[in-house]
C-alpha atoms as a PDB file:
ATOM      1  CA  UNK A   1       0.000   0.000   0.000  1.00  0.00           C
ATOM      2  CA  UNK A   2       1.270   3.490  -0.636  1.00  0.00           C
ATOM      3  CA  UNK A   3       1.372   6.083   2.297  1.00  0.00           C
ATOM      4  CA  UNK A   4      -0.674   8.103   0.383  1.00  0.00           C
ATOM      5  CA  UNK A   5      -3.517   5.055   1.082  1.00  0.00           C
ATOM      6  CA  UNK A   6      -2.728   4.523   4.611  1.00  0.00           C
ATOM      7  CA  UNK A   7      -4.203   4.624   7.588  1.00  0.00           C
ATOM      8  CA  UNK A   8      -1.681   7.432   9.071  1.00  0.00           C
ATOM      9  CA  UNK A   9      -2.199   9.182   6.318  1.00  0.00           C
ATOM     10  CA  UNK A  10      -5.982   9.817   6.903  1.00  0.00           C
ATOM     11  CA  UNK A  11      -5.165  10.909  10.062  1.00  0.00           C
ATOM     12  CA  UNK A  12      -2.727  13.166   8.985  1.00  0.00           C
ATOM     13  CA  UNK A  13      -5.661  15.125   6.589  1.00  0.00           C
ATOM     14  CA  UNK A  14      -8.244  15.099   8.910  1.00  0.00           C
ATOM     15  CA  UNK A  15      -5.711  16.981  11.398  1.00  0.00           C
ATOM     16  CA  UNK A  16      -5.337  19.195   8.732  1.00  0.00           C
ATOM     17  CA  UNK A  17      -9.242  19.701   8.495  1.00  0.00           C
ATOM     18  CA  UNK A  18     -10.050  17.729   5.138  1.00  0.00           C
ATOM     19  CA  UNK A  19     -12.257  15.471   4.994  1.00  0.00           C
ATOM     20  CA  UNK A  20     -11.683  12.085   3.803  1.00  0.00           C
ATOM     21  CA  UNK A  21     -13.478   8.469   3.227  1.00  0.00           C
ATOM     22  CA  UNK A  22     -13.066   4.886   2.584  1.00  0.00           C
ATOM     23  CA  UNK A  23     -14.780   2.966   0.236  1.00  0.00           C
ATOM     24  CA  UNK A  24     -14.000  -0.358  -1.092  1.00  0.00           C
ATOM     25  CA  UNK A  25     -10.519   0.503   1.071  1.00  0.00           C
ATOM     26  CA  UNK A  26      -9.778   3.585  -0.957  1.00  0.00           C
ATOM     27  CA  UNK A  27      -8.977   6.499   0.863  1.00  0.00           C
ATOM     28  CA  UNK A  28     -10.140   9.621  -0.928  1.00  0.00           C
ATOM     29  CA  UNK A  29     -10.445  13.170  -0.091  1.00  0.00           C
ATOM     30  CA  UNK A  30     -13.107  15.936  -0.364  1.00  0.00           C
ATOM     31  CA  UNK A  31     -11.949  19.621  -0.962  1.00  0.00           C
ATOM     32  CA  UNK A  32     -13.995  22.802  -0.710  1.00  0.00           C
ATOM     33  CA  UNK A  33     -13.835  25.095  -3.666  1.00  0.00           C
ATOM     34  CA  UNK A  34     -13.741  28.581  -1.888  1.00  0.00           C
ATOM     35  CA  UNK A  35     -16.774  30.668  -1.894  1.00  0.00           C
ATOM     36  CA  UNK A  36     -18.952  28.005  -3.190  1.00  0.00           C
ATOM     37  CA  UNK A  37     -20.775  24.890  -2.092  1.00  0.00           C
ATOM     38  CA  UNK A  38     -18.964  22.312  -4.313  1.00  0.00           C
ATOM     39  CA  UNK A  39     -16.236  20.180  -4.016  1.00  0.00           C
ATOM     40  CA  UNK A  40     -13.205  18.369  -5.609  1.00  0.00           C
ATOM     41  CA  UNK A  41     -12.643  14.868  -4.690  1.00  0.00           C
ATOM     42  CA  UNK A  42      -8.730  13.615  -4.768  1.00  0.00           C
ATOM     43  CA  UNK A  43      -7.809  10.076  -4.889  1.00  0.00           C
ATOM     44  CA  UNK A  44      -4.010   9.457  -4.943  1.00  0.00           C
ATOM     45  CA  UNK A  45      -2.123   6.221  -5.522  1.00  0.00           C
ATOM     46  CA  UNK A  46      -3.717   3.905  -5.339  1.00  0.00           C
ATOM     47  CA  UNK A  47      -4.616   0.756  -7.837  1.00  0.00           C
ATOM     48  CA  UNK A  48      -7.033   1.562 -10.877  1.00  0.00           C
ATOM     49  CA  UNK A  49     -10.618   1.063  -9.648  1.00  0.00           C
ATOM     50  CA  UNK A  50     -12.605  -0.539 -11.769  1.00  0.00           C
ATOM     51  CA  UNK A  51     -16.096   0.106 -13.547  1.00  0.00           C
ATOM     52  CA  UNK A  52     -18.139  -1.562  -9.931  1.00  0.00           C
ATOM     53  CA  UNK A  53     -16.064   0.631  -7.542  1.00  0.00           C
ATOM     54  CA  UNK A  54     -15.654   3.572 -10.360  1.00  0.00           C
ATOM     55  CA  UNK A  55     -19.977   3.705 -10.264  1.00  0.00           C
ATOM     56  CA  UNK A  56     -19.776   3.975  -6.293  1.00  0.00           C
ATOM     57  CA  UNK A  57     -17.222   7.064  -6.226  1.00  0.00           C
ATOM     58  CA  UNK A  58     -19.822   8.639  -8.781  1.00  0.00           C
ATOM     59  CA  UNK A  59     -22.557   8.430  -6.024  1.00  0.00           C
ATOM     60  CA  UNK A  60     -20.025   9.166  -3.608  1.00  0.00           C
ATOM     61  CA  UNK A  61     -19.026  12.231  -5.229  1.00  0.00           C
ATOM     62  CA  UNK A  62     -22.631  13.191  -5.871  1.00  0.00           C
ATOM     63  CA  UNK A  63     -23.540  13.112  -2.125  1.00  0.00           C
ATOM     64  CA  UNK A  64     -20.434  15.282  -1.583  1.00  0.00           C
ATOM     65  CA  UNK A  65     -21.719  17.887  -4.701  1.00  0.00           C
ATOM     66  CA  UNK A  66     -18.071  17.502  -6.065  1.00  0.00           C
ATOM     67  CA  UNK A  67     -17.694  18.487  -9.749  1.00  0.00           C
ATOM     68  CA  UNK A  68     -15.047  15.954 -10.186  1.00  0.00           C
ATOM     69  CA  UNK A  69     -13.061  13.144  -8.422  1.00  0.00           C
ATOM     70  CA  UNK A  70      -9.231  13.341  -9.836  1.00  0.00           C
ATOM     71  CA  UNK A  71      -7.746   9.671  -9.617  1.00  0.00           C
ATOM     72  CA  UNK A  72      -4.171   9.242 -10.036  1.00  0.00           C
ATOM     73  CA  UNK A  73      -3.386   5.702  -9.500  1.00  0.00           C
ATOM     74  CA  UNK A  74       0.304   4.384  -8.540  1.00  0.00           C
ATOM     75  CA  UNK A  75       0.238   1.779 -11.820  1.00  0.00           C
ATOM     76  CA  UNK A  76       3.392   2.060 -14.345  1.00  0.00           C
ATOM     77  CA  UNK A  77       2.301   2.717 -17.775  1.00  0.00           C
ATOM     78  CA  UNK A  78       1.956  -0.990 -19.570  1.00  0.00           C
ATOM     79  CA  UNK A  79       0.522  -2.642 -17.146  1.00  0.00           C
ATOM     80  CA  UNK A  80      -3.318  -3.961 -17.854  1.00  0.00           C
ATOM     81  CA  UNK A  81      -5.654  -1.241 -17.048  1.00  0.00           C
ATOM     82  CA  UNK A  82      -9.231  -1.229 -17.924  1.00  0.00           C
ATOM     83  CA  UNK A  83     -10.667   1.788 -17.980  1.00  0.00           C
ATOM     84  CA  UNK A  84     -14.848   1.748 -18.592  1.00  0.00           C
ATOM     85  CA  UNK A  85     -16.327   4.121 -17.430  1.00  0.00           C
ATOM     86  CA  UNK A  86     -17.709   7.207 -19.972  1.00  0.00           C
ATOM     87  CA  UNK A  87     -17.097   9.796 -17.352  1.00  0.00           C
ATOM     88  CA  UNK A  88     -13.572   9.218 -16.602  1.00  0.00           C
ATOM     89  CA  UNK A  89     -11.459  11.715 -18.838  1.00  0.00           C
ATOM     90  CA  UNK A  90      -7.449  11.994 -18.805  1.00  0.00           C
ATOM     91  CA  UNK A  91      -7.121  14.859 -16.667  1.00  0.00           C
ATOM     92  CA  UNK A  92      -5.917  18.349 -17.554  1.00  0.00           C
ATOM     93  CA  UNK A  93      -4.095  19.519 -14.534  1.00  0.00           C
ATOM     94  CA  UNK A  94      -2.294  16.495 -12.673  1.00  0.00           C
ATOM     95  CA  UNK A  95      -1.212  16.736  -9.196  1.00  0.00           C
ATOM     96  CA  UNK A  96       1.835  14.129  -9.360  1.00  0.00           C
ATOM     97  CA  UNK A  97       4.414  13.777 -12.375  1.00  0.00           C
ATOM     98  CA  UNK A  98       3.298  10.885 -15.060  1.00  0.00           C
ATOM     99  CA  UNK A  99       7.063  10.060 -14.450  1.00  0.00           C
ATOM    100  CA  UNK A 100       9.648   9.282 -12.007  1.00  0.00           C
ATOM    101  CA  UNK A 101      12.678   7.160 -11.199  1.00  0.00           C
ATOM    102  CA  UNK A 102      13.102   4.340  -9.038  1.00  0.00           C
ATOM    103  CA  UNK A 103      15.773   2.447  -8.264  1.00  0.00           C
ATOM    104  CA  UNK A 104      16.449  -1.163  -7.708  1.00  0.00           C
ATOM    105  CA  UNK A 105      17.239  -2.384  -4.456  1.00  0.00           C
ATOM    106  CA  UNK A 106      17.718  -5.525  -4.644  1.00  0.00           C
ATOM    107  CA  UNK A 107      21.751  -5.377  -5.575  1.00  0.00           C
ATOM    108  CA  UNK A 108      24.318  -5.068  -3.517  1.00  0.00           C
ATOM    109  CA  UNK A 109      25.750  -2.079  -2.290  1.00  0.00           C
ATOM    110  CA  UNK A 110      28.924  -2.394  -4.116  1.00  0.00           C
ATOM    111  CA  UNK A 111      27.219  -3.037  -7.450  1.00  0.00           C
ATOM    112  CA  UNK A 112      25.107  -0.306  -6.514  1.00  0.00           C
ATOM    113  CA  UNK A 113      27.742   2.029  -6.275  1.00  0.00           C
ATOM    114  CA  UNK A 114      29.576   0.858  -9.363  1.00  0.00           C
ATOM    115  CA  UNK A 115      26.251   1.629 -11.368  1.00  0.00           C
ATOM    116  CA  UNK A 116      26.860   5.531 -10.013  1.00  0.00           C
ATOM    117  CA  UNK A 117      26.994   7.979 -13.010  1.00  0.00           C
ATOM    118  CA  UNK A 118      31.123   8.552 -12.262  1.00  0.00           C
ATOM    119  CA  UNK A 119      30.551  12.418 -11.182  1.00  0.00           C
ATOM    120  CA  UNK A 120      27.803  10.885  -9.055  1.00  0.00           C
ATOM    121  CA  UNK A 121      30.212   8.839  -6.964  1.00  0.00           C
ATOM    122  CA  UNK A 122      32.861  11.398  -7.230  1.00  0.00           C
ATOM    123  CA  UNK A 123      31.098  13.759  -5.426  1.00  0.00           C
ATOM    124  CA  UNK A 124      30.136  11.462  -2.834  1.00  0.00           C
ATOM    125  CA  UNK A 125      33.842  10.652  -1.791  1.00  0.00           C
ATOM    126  CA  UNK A 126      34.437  14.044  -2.725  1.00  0.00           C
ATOM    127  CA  UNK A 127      31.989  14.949   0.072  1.00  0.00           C
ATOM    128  CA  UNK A 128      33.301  12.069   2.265  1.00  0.00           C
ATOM    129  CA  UNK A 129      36.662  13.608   1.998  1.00  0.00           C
ATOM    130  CA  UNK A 130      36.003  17.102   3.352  1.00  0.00           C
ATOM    131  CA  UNK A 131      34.269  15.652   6.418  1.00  0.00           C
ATOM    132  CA  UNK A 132      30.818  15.735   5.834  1.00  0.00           C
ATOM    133  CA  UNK A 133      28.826  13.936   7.867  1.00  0.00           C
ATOM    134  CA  UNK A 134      25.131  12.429   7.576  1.00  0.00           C
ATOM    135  CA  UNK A 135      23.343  11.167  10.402  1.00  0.00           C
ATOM    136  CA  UNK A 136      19.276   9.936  10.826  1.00  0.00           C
ATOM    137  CA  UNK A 137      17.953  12.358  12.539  1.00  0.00           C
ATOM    138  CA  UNK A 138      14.410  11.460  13.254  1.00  0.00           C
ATOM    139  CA  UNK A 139      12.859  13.074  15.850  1.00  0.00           C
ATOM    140  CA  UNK A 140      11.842  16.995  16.904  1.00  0.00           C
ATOM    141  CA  UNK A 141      15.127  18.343  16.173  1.00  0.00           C
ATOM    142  CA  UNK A 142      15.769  16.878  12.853  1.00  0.00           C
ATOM    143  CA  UNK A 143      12.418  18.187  11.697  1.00  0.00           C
ATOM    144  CA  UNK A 144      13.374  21.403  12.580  1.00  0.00           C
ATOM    145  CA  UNK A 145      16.639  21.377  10.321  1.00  0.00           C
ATOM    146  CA  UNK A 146      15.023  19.564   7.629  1.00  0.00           C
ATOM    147  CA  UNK A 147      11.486  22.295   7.603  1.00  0.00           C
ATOM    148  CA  UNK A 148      14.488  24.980   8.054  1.00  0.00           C
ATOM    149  CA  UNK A 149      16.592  23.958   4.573  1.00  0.00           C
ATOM    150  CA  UNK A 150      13.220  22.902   2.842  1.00  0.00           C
ATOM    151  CA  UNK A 151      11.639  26.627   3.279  1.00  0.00           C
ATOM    152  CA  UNK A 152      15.082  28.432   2.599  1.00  0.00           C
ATOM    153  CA  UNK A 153      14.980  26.242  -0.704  1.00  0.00           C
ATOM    154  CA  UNK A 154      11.359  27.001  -1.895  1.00  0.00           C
ATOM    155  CA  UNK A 155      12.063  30.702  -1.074  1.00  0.00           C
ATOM    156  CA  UNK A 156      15.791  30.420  -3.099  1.00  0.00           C
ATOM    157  CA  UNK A 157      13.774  28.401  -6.490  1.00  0.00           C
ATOM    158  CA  UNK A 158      10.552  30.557  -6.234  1.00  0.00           C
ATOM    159  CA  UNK A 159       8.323  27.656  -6.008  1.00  0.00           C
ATOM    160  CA  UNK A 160       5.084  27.217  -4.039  1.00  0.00           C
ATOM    161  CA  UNK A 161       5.682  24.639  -1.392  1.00  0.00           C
ATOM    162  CA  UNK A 162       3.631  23.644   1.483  1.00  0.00           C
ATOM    163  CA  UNK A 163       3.205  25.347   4.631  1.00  0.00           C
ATOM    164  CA  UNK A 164       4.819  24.515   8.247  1.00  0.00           C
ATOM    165  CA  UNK A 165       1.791  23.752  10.022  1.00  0.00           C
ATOM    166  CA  UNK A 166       0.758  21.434   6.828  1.00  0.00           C
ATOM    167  CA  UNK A 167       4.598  20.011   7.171  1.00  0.00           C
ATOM    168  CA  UNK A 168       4.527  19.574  10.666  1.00  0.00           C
ATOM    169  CA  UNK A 169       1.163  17.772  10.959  1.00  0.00           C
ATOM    170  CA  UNK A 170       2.308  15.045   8.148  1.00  0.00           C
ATOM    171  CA  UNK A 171       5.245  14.654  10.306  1.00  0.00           C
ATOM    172  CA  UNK A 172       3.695  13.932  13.695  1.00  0.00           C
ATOM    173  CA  UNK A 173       1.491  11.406  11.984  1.00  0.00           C
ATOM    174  CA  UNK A 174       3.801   9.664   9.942  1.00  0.00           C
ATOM    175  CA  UNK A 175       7.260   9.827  12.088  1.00  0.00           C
ATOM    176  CA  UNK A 176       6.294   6.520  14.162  1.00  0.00           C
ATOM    177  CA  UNK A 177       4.856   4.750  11.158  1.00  0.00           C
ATOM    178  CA  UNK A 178       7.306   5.625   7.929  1.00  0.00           C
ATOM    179  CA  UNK A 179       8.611   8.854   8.175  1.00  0.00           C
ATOM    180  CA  UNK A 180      12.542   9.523   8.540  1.00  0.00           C
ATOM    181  CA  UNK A 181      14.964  12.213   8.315  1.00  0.00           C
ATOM    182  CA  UNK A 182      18.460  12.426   6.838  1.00  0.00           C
ATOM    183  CA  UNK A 183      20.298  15.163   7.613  1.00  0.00           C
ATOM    184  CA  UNK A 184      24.107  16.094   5.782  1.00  0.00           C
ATOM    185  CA  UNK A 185      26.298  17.998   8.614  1.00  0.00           C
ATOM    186  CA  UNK A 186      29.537  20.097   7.981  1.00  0.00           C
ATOM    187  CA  UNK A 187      31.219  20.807  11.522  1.00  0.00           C
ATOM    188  CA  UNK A 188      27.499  20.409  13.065  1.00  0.00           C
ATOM    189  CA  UNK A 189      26.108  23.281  10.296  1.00  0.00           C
ATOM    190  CA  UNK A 190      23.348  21.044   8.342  1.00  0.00           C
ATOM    191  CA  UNK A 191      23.638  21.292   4.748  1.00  0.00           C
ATOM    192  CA  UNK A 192      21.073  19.636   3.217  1.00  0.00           C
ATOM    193  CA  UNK A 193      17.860  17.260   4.836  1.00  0.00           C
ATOM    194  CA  UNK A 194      15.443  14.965   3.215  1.00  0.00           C
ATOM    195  CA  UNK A 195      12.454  13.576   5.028  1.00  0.00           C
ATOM    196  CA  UNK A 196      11.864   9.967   3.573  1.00  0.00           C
ATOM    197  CA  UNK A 197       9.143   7.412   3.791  1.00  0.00           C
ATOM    198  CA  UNK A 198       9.389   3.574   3.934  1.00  0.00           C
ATOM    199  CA  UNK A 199       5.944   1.226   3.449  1.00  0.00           C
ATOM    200  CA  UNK A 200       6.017  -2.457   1.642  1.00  0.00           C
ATOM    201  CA  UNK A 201       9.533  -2.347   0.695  1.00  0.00           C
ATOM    202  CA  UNK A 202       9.463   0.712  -0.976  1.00  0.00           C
ATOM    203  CA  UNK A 203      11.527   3.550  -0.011  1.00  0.00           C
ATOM    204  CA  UNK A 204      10.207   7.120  -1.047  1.00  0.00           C
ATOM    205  CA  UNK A 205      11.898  10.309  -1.149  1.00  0.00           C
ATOM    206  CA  UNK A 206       9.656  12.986  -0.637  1.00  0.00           C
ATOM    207  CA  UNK A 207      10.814  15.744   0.376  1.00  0.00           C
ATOM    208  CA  UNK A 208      14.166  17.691   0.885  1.00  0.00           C
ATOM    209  CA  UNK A 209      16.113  21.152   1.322  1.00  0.00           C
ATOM    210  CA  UNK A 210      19.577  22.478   1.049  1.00  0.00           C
ATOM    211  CA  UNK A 211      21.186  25.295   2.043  1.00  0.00           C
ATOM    212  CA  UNK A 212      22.888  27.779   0.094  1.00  0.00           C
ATOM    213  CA  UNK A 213      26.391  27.461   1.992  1.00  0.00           C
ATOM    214  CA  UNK A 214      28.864  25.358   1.107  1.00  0.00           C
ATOM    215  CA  UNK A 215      27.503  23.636  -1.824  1.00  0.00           C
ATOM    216  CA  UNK A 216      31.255  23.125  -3.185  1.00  0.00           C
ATOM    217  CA  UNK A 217      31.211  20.142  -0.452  1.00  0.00           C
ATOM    218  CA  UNK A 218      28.632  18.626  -2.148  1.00  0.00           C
ATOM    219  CA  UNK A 219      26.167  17.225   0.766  1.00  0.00           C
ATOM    220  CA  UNK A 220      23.341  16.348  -0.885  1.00  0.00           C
ATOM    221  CA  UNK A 221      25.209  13.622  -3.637  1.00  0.00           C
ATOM    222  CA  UNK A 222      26.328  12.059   0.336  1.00  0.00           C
ATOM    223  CA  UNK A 223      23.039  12.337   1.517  1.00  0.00           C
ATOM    224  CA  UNK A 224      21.164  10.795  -1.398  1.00  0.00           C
ATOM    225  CA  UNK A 225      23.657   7.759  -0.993  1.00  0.00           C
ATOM    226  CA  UNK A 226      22.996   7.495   2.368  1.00  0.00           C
ATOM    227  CA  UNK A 227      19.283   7.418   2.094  1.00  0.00           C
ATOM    228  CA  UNK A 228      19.941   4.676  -0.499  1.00  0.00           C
ATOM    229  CA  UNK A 229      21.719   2.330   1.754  1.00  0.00           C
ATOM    230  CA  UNK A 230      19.173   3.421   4.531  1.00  0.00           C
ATOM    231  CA  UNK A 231      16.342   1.923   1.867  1.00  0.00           C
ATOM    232  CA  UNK A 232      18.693  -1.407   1.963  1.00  0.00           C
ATOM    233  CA  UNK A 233      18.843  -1.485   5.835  1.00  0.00           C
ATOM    234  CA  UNK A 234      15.164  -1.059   6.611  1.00  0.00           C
ATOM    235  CA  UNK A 235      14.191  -3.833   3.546  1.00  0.00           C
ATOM    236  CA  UNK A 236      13.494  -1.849   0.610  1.00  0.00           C
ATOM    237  CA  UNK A 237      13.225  -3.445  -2.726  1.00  0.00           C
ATOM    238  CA  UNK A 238      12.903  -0.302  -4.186  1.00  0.00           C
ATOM    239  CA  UNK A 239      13.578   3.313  -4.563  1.00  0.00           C
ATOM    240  CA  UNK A 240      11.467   5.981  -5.978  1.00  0.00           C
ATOM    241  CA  UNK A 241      12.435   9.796  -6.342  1.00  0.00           C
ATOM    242  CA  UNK A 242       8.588  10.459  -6.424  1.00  0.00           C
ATOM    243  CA  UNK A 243       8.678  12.870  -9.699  1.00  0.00           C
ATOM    244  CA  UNK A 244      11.302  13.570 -12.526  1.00  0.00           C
ATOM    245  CA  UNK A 245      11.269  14.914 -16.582  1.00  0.00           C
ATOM    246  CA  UNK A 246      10.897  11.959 -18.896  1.00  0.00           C
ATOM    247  CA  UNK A 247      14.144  10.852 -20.660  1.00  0.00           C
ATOM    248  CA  UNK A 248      15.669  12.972 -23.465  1.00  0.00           C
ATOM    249  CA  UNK A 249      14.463  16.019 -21.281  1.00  0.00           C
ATOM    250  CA  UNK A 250      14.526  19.651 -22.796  1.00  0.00           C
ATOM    251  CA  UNK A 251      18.236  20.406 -20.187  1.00  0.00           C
ATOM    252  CA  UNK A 252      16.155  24.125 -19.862  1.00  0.00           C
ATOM    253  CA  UNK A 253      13.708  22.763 -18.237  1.00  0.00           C
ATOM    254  CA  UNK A 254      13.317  24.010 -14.737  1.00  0.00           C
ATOM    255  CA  UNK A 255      13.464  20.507 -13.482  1.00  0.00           C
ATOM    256  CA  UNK A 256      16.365  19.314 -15.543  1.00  0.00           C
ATOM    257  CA  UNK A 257      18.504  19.546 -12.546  1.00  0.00           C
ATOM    258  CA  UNK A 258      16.825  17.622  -9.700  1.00  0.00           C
ATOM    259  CA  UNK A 259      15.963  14.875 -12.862  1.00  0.00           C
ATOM    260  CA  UNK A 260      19.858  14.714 -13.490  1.00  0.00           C
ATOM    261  CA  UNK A 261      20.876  14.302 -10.046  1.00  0.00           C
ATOM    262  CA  UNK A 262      18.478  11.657  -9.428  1.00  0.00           C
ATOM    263  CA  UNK A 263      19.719   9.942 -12.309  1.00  0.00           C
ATOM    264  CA  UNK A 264      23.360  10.190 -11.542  1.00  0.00           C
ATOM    265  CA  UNK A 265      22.131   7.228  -9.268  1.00  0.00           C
ATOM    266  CA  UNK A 266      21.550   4.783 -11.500  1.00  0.00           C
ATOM    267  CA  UNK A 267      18.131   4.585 -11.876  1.00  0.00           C
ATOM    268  CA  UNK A 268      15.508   3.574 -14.376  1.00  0.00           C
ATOM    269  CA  UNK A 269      12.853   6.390 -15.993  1.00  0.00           C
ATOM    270  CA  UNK A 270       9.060   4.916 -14.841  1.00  0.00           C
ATOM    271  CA  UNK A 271       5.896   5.987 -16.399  1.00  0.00           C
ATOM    272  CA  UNK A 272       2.830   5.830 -14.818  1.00  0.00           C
ATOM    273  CA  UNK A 273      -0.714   5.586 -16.392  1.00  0.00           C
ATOM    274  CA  UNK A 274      -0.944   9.151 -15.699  1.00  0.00           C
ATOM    275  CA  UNK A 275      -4.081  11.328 -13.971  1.00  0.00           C
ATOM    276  CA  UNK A 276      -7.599  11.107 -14.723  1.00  0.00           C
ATOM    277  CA  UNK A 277     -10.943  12.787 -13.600  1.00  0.00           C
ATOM    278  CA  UNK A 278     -14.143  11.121 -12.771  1.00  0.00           C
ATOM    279  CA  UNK A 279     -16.549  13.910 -13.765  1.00  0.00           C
ATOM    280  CA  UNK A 280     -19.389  13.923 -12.256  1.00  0.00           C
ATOM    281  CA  UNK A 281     -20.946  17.535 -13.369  1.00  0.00           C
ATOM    282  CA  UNK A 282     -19.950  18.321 -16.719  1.00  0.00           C
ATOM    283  CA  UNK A 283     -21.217  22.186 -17.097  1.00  0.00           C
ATOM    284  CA  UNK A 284     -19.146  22.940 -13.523  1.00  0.00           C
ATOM    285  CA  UNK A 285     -16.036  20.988 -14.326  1.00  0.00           C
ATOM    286  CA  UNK A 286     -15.801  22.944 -18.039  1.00  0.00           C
ATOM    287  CA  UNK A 287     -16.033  26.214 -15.869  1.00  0.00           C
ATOM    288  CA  UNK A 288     -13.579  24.979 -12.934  1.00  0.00           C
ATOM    289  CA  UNK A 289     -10.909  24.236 -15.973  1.00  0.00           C
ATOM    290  CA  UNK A 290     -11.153  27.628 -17.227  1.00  0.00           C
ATOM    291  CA  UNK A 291     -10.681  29.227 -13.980  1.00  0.00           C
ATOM    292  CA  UNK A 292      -7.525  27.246 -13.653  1.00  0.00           C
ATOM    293  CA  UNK A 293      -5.781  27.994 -16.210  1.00  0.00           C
ATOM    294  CA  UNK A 294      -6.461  31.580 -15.803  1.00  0.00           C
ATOM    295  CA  UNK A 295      -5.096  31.034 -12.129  1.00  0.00           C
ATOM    296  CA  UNK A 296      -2.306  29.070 -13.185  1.00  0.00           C
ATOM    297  CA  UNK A 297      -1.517  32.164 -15.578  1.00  0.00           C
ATOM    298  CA  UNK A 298      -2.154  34.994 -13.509  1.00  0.00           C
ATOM    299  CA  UNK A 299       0.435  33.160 -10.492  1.00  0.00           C
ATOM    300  CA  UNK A 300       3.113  32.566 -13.313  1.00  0.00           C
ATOM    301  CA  UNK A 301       2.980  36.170 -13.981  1.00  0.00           C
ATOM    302  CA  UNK A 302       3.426  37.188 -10.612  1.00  0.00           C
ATOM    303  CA  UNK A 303       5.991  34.984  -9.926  1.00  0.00           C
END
């Protein structure tokens, strides 16, 4: 099961006010649209439901007056999917990447570290070298470094990242169940901090933040390695960087980077099946498109 399906998980939104609900074991969420009585319904990562359970999140989403419910199932492109159901549409506006990387597990750590990209693993003894240090820090304090580097980073890349109370909550609920925290340490200043997830073998990296001191010492190629073998010590089978550009990315892109140094890892590019939503009123969810885009716009211009 992903943590996006679990148990902790639900608690972790309904701390946060949201309202959520099982049905058929799917955990889904209901979101107000401000400043009017509808909703949007949100199911993440789960399996592909199909047509029976599809026909009961229409009802379900009826009884909630959402316009839509966006599913966005945690199923690699390729794999048998039916989809029947005439309201289901790809979606326009996914939440999650269609791709990311994952990494296999299952090999030893020397082979994994032979299958580095070579400035990959020269940065990681380069870091090792000048005394770097990375330590599991998962608990009150490492929270605070990690929430510390992750803001200075969204603030230093001008993106729109969540908020600390949204941070902390997800944190509280999911430190004694999956969550951990990496930190990278240069004479006790952190560098860089990852919080991490670990359910069914899989290993997740979710989140992280670097400072903008020091990068010559190269903390976060350490850190990344270290969360790798951490995968290997808990069980992991796998590895996945939760989002990334597609192979043969455009190297402008403003994701090229974080893609490239996930990839200097060895992994393998995964596509999933990609986002769909179950629309459930037509005339509204035409309207609700339009306003996004024109949101979407309007934020890129400010920005």
């Amino acid at each position: 099961m992903h943590p996006l399906q679990s148990e902790t998980w639900e608690k972790a939104r309904r701390a946060m006010g949201i309202e959520t609900s099982r049905l058929d074991g799917y955990l889904l969420t209901f979101h107000n649209i401000p400043h009017t009585p509808y909703k949007v319904g949100y199911l993440p990562r789960s399996t592909m439901p199909e047509k029976p359970v599809l026909e009961k999140l229409y009802r379900l989403g009826r009884q909630n007056r959402a316009i839509f419910i966006k599913i966005e199932p945690y199923v690699e492109k390729g794999s048998k999917l039916k989809i029947m159901n005439q309201e289901l549409v790809s979606s326009p506006h996914p939440l999650f990447p269609k791709w990311t990387q994952i990494l296999d597990l299952t090999k030893s750590e020397e082979d994994l570290f032979k299958n580095l990209h070579p400035k990959t693993r020269y940065n990681i003894r380069l870091a090792e070298k000048k005394g770097v240090k990375v330590f599991e820090e998962s608990n009150d304090i490492g929270f605070k470094d990690f929430a510390k580097l992750y803001f200075e980073t969204t603030k230093r890349q001008r993106y729109f990242g969540h908020t600390m109370k949204y941070h902390q909550t997800v944190w509280d609920n999911l430190k004694k169940d999956s969550g951990h925290i990496l930190v990278a340490y240069y004479d006790n200043v952190p560098l860089a901090a990852y919080q991490l997830w670990y359910r069914d073998g899989i290993m997740y990296y979710v989140y992280g933040g670097t400072s903008d001191q020091m990068r010559n010492l190269m903390a976060s190629n350490l850190l990344m390695w270290e969360a790798i073998k951490l995968g290997k010590k808990l069980g992991a089978k796998k590895f996945d960087m939760w989002g990334s550009l597609p192979p043969n990315y455009d190297q402008s892109h403003s994701w090229a980077g974080f893609t490239r140094f996930k990839s200097g890892y060895g992994t393998k590019f995964v596509e999933f099946v990609g986002s769909y939503d179950l629309v459930i009123n037509p005339s509204l969810y035409y309207l609700y498109n339009i306003v996004y885009r024109v949101r979407e716009l309007i934020l890129k211009l400010r920005a």
